[in-house]
Protein backbone atom coordinates (compact mmCIF):
# COMPACT_ATOMS: atom_id res chain seq x y z
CA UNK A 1 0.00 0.00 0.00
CA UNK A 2 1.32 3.57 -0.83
CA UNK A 3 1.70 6.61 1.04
CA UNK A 4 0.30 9.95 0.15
CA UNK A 5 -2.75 9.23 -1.32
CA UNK A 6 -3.86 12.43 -3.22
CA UNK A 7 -7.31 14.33 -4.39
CA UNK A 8 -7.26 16.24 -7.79
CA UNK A 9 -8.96 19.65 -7.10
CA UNK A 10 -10.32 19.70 -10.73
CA UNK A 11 -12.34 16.46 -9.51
CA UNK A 12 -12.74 18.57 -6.41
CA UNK A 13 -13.45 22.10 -5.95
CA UNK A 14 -13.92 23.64 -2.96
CA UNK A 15 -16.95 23.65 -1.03
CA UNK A 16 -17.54 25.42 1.94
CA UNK A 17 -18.65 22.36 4.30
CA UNK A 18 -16.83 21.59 7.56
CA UNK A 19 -16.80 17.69 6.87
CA UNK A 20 -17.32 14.94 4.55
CA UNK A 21 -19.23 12.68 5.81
CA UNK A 22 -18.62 8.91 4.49
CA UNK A 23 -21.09 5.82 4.44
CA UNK A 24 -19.50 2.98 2.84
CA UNK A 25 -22.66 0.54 1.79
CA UNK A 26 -22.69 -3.54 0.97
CA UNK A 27 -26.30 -5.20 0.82
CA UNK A 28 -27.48 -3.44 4.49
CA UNK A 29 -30.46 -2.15 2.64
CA UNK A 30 -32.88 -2.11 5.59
CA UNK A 31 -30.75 -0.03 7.65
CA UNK A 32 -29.51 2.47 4.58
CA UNK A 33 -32.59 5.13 4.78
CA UNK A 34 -33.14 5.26 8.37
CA UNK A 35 -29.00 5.94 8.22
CA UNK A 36 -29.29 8.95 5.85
CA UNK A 37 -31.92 10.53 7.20
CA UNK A 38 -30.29 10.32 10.13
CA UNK A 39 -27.33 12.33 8.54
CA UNK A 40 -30.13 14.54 6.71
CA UNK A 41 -30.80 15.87 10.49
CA UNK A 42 -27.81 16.90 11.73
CA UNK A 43 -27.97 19.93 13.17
CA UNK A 44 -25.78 23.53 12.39
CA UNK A 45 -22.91 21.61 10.59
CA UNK A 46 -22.11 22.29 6.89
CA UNK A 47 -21.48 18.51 5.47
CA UNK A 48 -21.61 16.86 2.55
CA UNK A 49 -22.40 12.97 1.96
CA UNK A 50 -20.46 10.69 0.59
CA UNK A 51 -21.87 7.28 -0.39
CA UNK A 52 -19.80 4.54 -1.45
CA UNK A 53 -21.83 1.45 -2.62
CA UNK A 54 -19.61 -2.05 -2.70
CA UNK A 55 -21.74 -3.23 -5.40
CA UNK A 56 -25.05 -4.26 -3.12
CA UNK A 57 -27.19 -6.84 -4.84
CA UNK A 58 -30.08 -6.76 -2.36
CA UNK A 59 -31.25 -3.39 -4.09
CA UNK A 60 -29.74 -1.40 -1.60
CA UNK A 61 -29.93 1.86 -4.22
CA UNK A 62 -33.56 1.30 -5.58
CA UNK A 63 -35.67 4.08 -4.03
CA UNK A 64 -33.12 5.51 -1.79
CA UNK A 65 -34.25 8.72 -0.95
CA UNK A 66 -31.47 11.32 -0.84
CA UNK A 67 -33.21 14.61 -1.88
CA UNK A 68 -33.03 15.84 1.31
CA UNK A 69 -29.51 16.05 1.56
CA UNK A 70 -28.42 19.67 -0.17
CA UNK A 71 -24.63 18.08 -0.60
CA UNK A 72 -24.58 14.62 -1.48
CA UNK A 73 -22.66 12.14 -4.11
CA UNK A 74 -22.93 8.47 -4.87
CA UNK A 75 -20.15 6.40 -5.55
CA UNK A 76 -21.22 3.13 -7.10
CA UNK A 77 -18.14 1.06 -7.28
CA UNK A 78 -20.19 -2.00 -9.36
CA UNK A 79 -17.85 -4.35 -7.12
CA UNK A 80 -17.32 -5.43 -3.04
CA UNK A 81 -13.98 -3.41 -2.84
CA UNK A 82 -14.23 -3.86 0.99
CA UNK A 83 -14.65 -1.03 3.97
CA UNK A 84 -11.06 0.09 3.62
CA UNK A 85 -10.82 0.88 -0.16
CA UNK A 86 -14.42 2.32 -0.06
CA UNK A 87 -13.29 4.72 2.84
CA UNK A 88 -9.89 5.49 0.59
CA UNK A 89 -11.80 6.61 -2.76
CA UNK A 90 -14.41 8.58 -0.94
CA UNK A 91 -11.72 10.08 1.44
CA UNK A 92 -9.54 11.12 -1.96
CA UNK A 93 -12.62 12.82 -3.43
CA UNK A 94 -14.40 14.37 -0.58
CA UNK A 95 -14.20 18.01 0.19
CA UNK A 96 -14.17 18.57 3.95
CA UNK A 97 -11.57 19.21 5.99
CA UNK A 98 -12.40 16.37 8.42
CA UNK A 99 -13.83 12.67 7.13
CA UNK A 100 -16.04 11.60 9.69
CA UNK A 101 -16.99 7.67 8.97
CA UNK A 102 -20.32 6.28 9.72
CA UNK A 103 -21.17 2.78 9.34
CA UNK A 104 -24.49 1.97 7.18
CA UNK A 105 -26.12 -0.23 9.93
CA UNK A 106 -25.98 3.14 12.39
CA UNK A 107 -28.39 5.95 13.59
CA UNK A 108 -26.45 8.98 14.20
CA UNK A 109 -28.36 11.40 16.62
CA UNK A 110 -28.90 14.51 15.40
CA UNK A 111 -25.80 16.17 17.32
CA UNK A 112 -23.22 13.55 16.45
CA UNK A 113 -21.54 15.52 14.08
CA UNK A 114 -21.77 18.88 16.12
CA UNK A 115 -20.22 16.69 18.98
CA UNK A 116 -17.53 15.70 16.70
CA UNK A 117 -16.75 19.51 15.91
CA UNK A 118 -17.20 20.57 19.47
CA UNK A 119 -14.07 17.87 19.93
CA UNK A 120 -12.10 19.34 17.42
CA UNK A 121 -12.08 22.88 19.76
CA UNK A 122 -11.30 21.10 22.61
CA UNK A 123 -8.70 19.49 21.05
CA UNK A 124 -7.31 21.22 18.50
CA UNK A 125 -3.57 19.25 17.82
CA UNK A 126 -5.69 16.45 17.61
CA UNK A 127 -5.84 14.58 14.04
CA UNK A 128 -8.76 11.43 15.13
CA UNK A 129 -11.92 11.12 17.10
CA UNK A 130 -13.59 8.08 17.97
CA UNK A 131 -17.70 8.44 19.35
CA UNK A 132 -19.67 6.20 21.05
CA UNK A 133 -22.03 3.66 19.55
CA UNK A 134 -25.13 2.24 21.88
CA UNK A 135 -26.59 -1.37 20.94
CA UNK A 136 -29.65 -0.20 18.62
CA UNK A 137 -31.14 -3.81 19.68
CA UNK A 138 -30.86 -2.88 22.90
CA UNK A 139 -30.40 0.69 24.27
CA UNK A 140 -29.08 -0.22 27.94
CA UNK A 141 -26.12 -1.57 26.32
CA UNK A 142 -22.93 -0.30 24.47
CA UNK A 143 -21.76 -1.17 21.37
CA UNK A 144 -18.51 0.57 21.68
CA UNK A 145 -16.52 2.85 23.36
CA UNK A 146 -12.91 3.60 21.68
CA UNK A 147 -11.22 0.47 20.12
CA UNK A 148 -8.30 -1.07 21.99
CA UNK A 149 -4.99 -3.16 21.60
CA UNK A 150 -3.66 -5.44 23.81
CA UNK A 151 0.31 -5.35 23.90
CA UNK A 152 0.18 -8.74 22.76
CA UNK A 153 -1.38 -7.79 19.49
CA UNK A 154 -5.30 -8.59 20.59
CA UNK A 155 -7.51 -5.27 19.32
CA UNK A 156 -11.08 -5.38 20.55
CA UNK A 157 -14.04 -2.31 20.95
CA UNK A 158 -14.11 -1.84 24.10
CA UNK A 159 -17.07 -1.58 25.74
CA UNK A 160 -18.67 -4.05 23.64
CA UNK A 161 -22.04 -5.54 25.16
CA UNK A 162 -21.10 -3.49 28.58
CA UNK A 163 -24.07 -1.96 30.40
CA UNK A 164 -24.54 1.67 28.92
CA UNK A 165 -24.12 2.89 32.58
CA UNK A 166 -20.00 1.84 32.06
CA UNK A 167 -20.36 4.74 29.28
CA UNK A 168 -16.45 6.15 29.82
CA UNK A 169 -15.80 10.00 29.92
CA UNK A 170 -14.01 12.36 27.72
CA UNK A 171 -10.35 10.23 27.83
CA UNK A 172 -8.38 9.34 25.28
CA UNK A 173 -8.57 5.78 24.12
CA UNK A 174 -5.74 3.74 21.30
CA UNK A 175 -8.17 4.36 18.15
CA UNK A 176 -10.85 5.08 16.98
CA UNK A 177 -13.93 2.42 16.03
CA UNK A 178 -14.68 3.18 12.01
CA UNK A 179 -18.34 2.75 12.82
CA UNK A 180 -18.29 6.33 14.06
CA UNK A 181 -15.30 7.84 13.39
CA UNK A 182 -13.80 11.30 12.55
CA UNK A 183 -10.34 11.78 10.96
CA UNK A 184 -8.76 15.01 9.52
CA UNK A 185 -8.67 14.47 5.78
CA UNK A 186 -5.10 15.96 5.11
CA UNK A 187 -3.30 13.22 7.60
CA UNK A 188 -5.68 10.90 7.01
CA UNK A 189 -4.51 10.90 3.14
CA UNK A 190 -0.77 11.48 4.20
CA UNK A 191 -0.43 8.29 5.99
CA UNK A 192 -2.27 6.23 3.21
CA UNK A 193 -5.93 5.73 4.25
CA UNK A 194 -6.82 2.64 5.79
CA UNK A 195 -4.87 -0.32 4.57
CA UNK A 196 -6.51 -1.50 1.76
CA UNK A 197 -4.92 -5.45 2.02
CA UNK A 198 -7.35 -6.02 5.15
CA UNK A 199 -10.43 -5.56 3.12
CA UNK A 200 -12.42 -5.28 6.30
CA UNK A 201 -11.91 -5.59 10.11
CA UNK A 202 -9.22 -4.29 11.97
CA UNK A 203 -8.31 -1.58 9.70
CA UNK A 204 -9.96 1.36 12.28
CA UNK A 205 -7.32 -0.03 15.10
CA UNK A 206 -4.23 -0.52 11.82
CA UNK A 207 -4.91 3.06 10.89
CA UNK A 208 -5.02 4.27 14.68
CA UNK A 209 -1.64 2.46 15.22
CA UNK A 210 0.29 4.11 12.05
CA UNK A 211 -1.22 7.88 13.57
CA UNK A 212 0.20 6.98 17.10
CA UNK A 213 3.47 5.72 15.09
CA UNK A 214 3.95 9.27 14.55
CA UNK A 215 2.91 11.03 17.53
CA UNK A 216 -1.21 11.58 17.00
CA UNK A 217 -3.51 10.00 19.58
CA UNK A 218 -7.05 9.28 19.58
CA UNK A 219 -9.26 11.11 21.54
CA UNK A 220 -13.03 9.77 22.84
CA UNK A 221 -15.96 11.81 23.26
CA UNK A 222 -19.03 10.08 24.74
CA UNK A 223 -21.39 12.97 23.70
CA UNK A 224 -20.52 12.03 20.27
CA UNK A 225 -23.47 9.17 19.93
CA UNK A 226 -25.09 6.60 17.29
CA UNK A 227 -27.02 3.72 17.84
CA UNK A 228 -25.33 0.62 15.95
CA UNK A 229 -26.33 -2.58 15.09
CA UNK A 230 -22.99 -4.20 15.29
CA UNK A 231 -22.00 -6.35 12.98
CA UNK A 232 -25.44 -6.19 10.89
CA UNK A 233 -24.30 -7.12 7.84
CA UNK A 234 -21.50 -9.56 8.30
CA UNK A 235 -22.40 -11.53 11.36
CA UNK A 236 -21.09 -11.25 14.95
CA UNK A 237 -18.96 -14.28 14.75
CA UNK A 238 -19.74 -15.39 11.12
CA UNK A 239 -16.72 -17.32 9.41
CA UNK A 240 -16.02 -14.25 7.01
CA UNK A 241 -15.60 -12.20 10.57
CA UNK A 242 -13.38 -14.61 12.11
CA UNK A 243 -11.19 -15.25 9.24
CA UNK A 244 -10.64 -11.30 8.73
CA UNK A 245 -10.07 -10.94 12.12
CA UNK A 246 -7.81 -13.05 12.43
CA UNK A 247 -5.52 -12.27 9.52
CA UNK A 248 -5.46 -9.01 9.97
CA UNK A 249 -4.70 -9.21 13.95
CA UNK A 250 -1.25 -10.98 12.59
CA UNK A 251 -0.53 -8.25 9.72
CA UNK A 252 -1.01 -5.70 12.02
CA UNK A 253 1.23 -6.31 14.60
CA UNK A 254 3.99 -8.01 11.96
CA UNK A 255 3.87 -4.49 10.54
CA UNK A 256 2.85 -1.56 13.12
CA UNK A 257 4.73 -2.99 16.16
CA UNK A 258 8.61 -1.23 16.52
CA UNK A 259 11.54 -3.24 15.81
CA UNK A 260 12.15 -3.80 19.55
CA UNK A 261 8.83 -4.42 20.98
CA UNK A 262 8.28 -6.65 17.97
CA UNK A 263 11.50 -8.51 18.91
CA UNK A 264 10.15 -9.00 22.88
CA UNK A 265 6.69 -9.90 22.11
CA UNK A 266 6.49 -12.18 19.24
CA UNK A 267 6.69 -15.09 21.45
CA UNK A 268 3.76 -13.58 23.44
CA UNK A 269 1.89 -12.68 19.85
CA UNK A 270 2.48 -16.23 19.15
CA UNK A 271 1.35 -17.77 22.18
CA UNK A 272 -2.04 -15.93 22.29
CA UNK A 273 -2.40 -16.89 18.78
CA UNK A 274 -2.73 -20.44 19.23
CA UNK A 275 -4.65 -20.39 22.42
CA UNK A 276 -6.99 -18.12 20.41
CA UNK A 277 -7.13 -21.24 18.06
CA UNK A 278 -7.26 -24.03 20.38
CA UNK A 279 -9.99 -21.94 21.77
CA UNK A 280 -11.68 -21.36 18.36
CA UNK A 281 -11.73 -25.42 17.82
CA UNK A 282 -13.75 -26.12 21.33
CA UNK A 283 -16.46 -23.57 20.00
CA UNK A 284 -16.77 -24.69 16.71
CA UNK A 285 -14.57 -21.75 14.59
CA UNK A 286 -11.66 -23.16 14.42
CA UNK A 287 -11.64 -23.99 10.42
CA UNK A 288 -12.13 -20.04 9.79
CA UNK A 289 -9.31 -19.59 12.61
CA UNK A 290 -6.76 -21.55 10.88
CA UNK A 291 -7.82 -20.25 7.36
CA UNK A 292 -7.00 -16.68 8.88
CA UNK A 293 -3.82 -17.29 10.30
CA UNK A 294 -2.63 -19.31 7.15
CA UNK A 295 -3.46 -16.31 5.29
CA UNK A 296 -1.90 -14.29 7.44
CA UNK A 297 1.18 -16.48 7.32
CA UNK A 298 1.07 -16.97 3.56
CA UNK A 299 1.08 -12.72 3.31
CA UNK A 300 4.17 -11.76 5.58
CA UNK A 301 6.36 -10.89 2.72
CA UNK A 302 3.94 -8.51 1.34
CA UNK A 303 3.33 -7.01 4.67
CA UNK A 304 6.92 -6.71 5.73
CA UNK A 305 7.27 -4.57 2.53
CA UNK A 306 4.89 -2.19 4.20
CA UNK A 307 6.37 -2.71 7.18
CA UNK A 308 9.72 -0.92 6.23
CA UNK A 309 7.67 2.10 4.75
CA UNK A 310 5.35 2.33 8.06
CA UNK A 311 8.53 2.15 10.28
CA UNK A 312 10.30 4.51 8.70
CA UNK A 313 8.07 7.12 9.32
CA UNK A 314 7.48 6.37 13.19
CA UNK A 315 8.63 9.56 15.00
CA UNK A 316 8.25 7.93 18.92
CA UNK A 317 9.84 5.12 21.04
CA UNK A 318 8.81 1.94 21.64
CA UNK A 319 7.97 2.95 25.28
CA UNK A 320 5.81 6.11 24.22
CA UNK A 321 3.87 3.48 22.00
CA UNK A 322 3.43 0.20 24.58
CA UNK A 323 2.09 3.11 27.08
CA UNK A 324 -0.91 3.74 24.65
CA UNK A 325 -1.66 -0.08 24.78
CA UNK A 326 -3.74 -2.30 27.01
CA UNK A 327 -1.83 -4.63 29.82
CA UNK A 328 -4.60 -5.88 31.62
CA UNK A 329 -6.02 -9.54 29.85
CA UNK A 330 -9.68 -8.54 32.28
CA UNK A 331 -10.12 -6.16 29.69
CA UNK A 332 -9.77 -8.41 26.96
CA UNK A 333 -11.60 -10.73 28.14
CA UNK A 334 -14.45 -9.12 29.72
CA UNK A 335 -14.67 -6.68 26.61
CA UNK A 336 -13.99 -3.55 28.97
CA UNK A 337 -13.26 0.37 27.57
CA UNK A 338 -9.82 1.55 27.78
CA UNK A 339 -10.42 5.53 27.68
CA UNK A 340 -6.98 7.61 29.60
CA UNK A 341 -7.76 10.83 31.62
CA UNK A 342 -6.33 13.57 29.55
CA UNK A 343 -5.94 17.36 30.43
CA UNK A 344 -8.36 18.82 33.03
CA UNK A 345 -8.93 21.94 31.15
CA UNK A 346 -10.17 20.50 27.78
CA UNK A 347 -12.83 18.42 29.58
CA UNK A 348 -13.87 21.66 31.21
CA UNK A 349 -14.08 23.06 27.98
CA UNK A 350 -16.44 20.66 26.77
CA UNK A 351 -18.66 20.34 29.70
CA UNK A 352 -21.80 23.19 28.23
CA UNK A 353 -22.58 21.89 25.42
CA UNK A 354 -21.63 17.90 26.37
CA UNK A 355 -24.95 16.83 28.07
């Protein structure tokens, strides 16, 4: 994957809109309207809409309604190019200066993308933004709150199934979950999008990893809220999740993790790695286990090309890095948030409008 993706400005002139907002779309047809309009409603924020459509056949396009939208542009790709390479092509064309991601299978509320903004003040050297996503099938539960990575090379959402009342405060958490997501176009481009390889899964954390590489952090903001049904369209634990998941989970820390750490904690990465497929055979996944890490295994040469590129760009240690990582397996295992205190005076910045 290269660096430095680039947008022609005689593709794209400039538009006076404070983000682009992106909906990357493959057969979720029965959540796609109620997912506009829920864009359509956001309040005081100049946006346009992208949408990028991975070649739906369940008629995800026939009678969508987008008239209500003043800015809005379809992208019908004719083809499943995956989450990451539908993010990239809308990201190279849109005309914001922030990219703020929302799944199709999510209701934004009406403030989500004022939130967002209201983030950006607060934080102004900051480059990402994750929100928080509530369980749309049931609203007394989270869906997510700020992905996280285990030093070990496990990334989960944290928060996942967790009673809504475990709802974390402003902090800053390792990435951002690309279900609700808001990234400043420019560095978003600069450091090559989302990694195309992974297709989907993982690629929210991978990107989050590369930013921290050089010296961005991710920065949650409860306020910022959709409802989410996770995993609508590709199953919780379906064998295209698992296999994904697990590739990518080796790729990423073959690639992201610094030379030294890399060095101390492959035998950890490894370790984890079969206990995750020992673990996957006593529940019935381990075929789509072992197809992921074979994959996985089979792609290290192409990986550890990007690996020299990514690494030669990382601008902080080791230590600075493993610091922004999870140590505790409870949180793994019991799906827990891992959201940072950060700097007293931002959150007191935020606190009129964050209710």
């Amino acid at each position: 994957m290269e660096h430095a993706l680039t947008s022609d400005p005689a593709i794209c002139p400039p538009l006076d809109i404070w983000a682009s907002i992106i909906i990357v779309n493959y057969n979720a047809k029965r959540f796609l309207q109620a997912t506009i309009d829920s864009v359509a409603a956001q309040t005081n924020i100049p946006f346009e809409l992208i949408l990028v459509d991975n070649g739906s056949s369940d008629g995800s396009l026939d009678n969508l309604r987008t008239d209500h939208i003043e800015n809005f542009r379809l992208m019908d790709l004719k083809e499943n190019a995956g989450f990451a390479r539908g993010n990239n092509i809308a990201a190279k064309a849109a005309r914001g200066k922030w990219i703020a991601l929302l799944n199709p299978d999510a209701i934004a509320a009406p403030d989500w993308l004022h939130q967002f903004k209201l983030a950006t003040e607060a934080f102004p050297n900051t480059m990402m933004f994750g929100g928080a996503t509530i369980d749309m099938t049931d609203p007394s539960k989270l869906d997510g709150a700020g992905d996280c990575y285990f030093f070990l090379g496990i990334p989960w959402r944290g928060g996942y199934s967790r009673a809504r009342a475990e709802l974390p405060g402003i902090g800053e958490c390792f990435s951002p979950c690309g279900a609700s997501a808001l990234f400043d176009r420019e560095t978003f481009l600069d450091i090559g999008g989302f990694d195309e390889r992974y297709f989907c899964y993982g690629e929210d954390v991978e990107i989050g990893f590369r930013l921290r590489l050089e010296g961005h952090r991710c920065i949650f903001w409860p306020a910022c809220q959709a409802a989410h049904y996770g995993s609508g369209i590709t199953g919780v634990a379906s064998e295209f999740a698992v296999f994904h998941g697990t590739r990518n989970r080796l790729w990423m820390f073959l690639k992201d993790m610094p030379p030294l750490a890399l060095i101390l904690l492959l035998p950890g990465h490894i370790a984890i790695s079969l206990a995750l497929l020992a673990r996957g055979c006593m529940v019935g996944r381990g075929g789509p286990t072992w197809r992921g890490l074979k994959a996985g295994i089979l792609g290290i040469r192409a990986v550890w090309g990007d690996r020299i590129k990514t690494q030669k760009r990382r601008t902080v240690s080791s230590l600075t890095l493993l610091k922004a990582m999870s140590w505790k397996w409870s949180l793994v295992r019991n799906r827990k948030p891992d959201v940072r205190p950060v700097a007293p005076e931002a959150i007191e910045k935020a606190k009129p409008d964050e209710a």
